[in-house]
Every structure is written in C-alpha cells, then in structure tokens.
Protein backbone atom coordinates (compact mmCIF):
# COMPACT_ATOMS: atom_id res chain seq x y z
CA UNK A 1 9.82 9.42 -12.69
CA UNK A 2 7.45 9.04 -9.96
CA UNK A 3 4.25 10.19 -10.29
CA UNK A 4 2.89 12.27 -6.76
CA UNK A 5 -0.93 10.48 -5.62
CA UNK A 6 -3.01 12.15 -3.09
CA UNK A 7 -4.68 9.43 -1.45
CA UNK A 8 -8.09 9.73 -0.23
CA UNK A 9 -9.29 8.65 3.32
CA UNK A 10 -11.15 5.93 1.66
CA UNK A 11 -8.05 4.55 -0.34
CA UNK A 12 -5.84 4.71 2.89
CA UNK A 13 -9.21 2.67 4.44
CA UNK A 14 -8.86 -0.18 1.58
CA UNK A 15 -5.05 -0.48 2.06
CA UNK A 16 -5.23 -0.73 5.46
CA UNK A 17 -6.46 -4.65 6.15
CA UNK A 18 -3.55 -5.53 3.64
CA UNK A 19 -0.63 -3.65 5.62
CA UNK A 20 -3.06 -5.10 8.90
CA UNK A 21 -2.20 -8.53 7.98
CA UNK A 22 1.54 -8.16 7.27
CA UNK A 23 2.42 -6.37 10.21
CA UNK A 24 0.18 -7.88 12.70
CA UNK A 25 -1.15 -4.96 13.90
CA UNK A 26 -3.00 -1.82 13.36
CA UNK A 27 -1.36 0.82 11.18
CA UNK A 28 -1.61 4.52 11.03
CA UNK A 29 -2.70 6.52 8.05
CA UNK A 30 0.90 7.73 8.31
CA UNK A 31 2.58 4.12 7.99
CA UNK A 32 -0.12 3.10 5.16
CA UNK A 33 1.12 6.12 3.04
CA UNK A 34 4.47 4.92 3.61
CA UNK A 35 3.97 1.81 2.43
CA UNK A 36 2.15 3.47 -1.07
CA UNK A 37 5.32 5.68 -1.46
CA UNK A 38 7.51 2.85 -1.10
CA UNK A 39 5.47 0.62 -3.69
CA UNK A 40 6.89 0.09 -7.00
CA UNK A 41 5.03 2.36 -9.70
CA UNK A 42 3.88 -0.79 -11.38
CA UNK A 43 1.93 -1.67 -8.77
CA UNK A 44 0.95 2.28 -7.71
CA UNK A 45 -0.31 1.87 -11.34
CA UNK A 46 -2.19 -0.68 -10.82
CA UNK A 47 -3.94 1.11 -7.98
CA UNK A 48 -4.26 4.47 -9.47
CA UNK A 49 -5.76 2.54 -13.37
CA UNK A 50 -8.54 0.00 -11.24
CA UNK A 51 -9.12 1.78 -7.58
CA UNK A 52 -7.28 0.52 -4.48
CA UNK A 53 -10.28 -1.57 -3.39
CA UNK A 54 -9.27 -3.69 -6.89
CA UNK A 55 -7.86 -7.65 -5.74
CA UNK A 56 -5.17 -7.84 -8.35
CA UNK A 57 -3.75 -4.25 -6.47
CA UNK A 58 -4.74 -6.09 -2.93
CA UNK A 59 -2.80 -8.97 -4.07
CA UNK A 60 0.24 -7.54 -5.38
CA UNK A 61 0.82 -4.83 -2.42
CA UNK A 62 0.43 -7.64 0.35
CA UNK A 63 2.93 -9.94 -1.86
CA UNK A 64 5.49 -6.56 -2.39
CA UNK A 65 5.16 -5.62 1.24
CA UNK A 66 5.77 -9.50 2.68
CA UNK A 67 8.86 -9.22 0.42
CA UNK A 68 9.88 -5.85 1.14
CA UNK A 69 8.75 -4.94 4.87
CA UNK A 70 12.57 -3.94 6.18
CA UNK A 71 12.74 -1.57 2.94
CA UNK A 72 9.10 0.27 4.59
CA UNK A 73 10.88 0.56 8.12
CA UNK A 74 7.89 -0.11 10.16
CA UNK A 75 8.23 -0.83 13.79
C-alpha cells in the first residue's frame, strides 16, 4: 500500500532539474508531482528516508523516469 507524501515547494524544487533533463524542458509543479506519484515506493522511500536533494534518490528517479516516461504521460 502506498503511502500519501505531501511534498514541499522545496522538494518539488530538487526534483525538478532531474525531470528538466529527461524531458527537455521545463516542468510544472503539477507534472513533477506526477512523476513522484508514479515512482515506485522503493524509490519514494528512498526520497522520503534521505531528503529529495539525496544523489542516490537523484540517480534512481532520472534512471526510473528515462525508463518509464510513456507510463508518466507527459507531453
């Protein structure tokens, strides 16, 4: 079972040069929680356990989302 995260403005602001860099372009807070609620709970985990600012969480969401963009549906 999923567990429900608030994100902060500041943890949306650390995830947003990784999404940046996938999609080419800039995302909006919208599309970055997207991507969070469509990240496996390992790597939420990961996030939630070490901060989203954290390089192994940086790593593993821009190696999940290169994988996994059609499954986000961003334009």
């Amino acid at each position: 079972m999923k567990t429900q995260v608030t994100l902060e403005k500041e943890d949306i602001d650390h995830m947003h040069d990784v999404v940046y860099e996938v999609i080419m372009r800039t995302p909006s807070d919208e599309e970055i929680v997207r991507v969070w609620n469509a990240l496996p709970e390992r790597i939420q985990a990961t996030a939630i356990h070490w901060g989203c600012s954290d390089t192994v969480f940086r790593d593993k969401m821009y190696e999940w989302l290169s994988e996994n963009l059609r499954e986000v549906n961003l334009p």
